[in-house]
C-alpha atoms as a PDB file:
ATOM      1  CA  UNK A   1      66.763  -9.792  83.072  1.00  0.00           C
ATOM      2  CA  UNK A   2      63.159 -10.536  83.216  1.00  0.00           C
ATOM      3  CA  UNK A   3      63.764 -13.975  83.449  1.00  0.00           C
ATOM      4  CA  UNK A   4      66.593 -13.896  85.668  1.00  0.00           C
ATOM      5  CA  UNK A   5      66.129 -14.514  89.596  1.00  0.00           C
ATOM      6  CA  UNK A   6      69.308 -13.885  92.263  1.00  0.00           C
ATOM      7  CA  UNK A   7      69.697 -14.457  95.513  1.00  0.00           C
ATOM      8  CA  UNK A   8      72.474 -14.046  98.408  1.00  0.00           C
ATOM      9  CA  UNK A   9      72.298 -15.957 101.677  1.00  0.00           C
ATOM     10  CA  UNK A  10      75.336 -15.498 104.055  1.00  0.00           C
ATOM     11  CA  UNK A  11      78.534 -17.034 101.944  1.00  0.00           C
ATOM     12  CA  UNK A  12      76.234 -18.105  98.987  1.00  0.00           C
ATOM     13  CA  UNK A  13      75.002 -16.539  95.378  1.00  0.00           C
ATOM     14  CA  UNK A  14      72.478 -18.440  93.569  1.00  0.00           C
ATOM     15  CA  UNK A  15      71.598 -17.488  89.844  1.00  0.00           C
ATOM     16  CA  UNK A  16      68.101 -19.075  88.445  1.00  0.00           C
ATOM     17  CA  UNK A  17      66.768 -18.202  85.341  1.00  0.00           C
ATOM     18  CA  UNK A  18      64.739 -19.704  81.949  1.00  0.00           C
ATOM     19  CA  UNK A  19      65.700 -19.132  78.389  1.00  0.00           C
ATOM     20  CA  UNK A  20      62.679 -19.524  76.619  1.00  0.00           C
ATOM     21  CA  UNK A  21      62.441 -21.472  73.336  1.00  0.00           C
ATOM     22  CA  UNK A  22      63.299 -19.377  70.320  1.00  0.00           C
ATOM     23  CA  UNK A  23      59.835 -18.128  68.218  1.00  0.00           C
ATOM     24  CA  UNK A  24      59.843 -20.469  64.627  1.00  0.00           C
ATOM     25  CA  UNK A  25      60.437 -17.692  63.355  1.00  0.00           C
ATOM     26  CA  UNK A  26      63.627 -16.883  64.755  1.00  0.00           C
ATOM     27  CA  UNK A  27      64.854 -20.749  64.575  1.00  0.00           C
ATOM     28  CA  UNK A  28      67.908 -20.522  63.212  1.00  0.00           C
ATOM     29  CA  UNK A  29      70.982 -23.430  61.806  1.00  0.00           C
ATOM     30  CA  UNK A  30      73.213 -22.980  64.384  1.00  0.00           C
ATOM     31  CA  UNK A  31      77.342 -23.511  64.138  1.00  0.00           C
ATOM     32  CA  UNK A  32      77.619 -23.859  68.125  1.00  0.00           C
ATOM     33  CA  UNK A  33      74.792 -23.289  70.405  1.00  0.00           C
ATOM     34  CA  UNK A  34      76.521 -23.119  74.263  1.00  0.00           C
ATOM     35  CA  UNK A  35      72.809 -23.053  76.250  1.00  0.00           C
ATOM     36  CA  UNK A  36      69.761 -24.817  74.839  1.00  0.00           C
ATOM     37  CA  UNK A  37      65.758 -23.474  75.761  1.00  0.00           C
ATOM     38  CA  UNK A  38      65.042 -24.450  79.426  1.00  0.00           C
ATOM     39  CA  UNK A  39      65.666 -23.083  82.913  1.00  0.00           C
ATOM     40  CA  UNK A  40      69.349 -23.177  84.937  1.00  0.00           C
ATOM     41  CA  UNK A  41      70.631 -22.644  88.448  1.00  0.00           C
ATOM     42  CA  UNK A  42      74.222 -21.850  89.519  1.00  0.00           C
ATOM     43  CA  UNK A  43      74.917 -21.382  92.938  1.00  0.00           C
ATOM     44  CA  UNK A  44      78.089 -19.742  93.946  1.00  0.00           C
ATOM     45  CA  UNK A  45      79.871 -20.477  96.929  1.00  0.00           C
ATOM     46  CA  UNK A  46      82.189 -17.608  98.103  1.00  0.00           C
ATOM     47  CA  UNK A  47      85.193 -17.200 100.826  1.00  0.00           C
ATOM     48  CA  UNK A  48      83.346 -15.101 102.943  1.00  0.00           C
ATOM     49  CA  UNK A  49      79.634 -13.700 103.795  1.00  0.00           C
ATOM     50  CA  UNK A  50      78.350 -11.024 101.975  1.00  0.00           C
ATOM     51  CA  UNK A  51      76.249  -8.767 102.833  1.00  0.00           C
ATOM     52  CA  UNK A  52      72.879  -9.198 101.231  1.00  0.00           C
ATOM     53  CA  UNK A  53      70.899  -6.193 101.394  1.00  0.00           C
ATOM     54  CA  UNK A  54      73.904  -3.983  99.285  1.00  0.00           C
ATOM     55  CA  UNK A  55      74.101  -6.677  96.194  1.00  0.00           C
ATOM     56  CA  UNK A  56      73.500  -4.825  93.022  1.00  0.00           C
ATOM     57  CA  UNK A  57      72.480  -6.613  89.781  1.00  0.00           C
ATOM     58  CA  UNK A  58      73.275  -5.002  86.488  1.00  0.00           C
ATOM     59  CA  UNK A  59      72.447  -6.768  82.826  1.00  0.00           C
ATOM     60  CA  UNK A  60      73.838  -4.514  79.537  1.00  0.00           C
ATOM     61  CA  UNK A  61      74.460  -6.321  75.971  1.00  0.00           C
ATOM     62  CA  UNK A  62      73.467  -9.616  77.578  1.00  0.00           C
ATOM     63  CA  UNK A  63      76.269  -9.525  80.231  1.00  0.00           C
ATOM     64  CA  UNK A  64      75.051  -9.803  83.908  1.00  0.00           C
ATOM     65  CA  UNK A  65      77.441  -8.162  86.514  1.00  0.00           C
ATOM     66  CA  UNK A  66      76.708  -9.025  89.875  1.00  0.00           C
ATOM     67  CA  UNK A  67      78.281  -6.751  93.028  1.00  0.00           C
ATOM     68  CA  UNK A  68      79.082  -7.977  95.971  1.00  0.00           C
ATOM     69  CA  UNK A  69      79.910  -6.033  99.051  1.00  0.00           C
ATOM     70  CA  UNK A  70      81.388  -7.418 102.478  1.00  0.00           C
ATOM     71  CA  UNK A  71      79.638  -6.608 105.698  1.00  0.00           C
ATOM     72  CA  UNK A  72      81.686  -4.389 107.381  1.00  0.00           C
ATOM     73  CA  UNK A  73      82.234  -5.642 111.215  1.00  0.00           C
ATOM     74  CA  UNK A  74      83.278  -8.701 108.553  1.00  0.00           C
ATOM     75  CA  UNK A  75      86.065  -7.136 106.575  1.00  0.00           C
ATOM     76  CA  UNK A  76      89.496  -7.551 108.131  1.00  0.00           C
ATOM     77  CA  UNK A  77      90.786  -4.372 110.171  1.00  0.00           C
ATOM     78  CA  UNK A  78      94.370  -3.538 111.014  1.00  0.00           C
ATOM     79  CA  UNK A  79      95.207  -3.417 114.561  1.00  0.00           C
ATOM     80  CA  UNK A  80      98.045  -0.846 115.130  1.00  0.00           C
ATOM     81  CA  UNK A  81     100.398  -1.808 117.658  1.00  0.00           C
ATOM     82  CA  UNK A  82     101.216   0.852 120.735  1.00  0.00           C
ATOM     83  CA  UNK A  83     104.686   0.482 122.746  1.00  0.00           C
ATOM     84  CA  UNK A  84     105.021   1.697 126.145  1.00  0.00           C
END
């Protein structure tokens, strides 16, 4: 996580970050490697905006999980229908 950065603008997630080169030590023969040393950036765009200020960033076991909530005056409402 330390080296993780993420940031929501209206209908957009961007995920930067930097794996750092492995110590010599821990250089290892490796069967398939999927991400080398070096730094990344995904950006994400979604079907609607999100609202920034309630995104919640969680990293456990090397899995980052990334909440998103909807604004609410954004979310669709149901409009009941009165007869006369």
């Amino acid at each position: 996580p330390e080296f993780l950065e993420i940031t929501a603008v209206r209908d957009s997630l961007t995920i930067r970050g930097e794996r750092p080169a492995p110590d010599s030590e821990e250089q290892r023969t490796w069967h398939r490697q999927e991400r080398r040393s070096g730094s990344f950036s995904r950006t994400i765009q979604l079907p609607y905006a999100i609202d920034a200020e309630a995104v919640q960033a969680t990293c456990h076991d090397g899995v980052l999980k990334v909440t998103l909530a909807r604004p609410e005056h954004d979310k669709p409402r149901r409009i009941e229908i009165t007869t006369n």
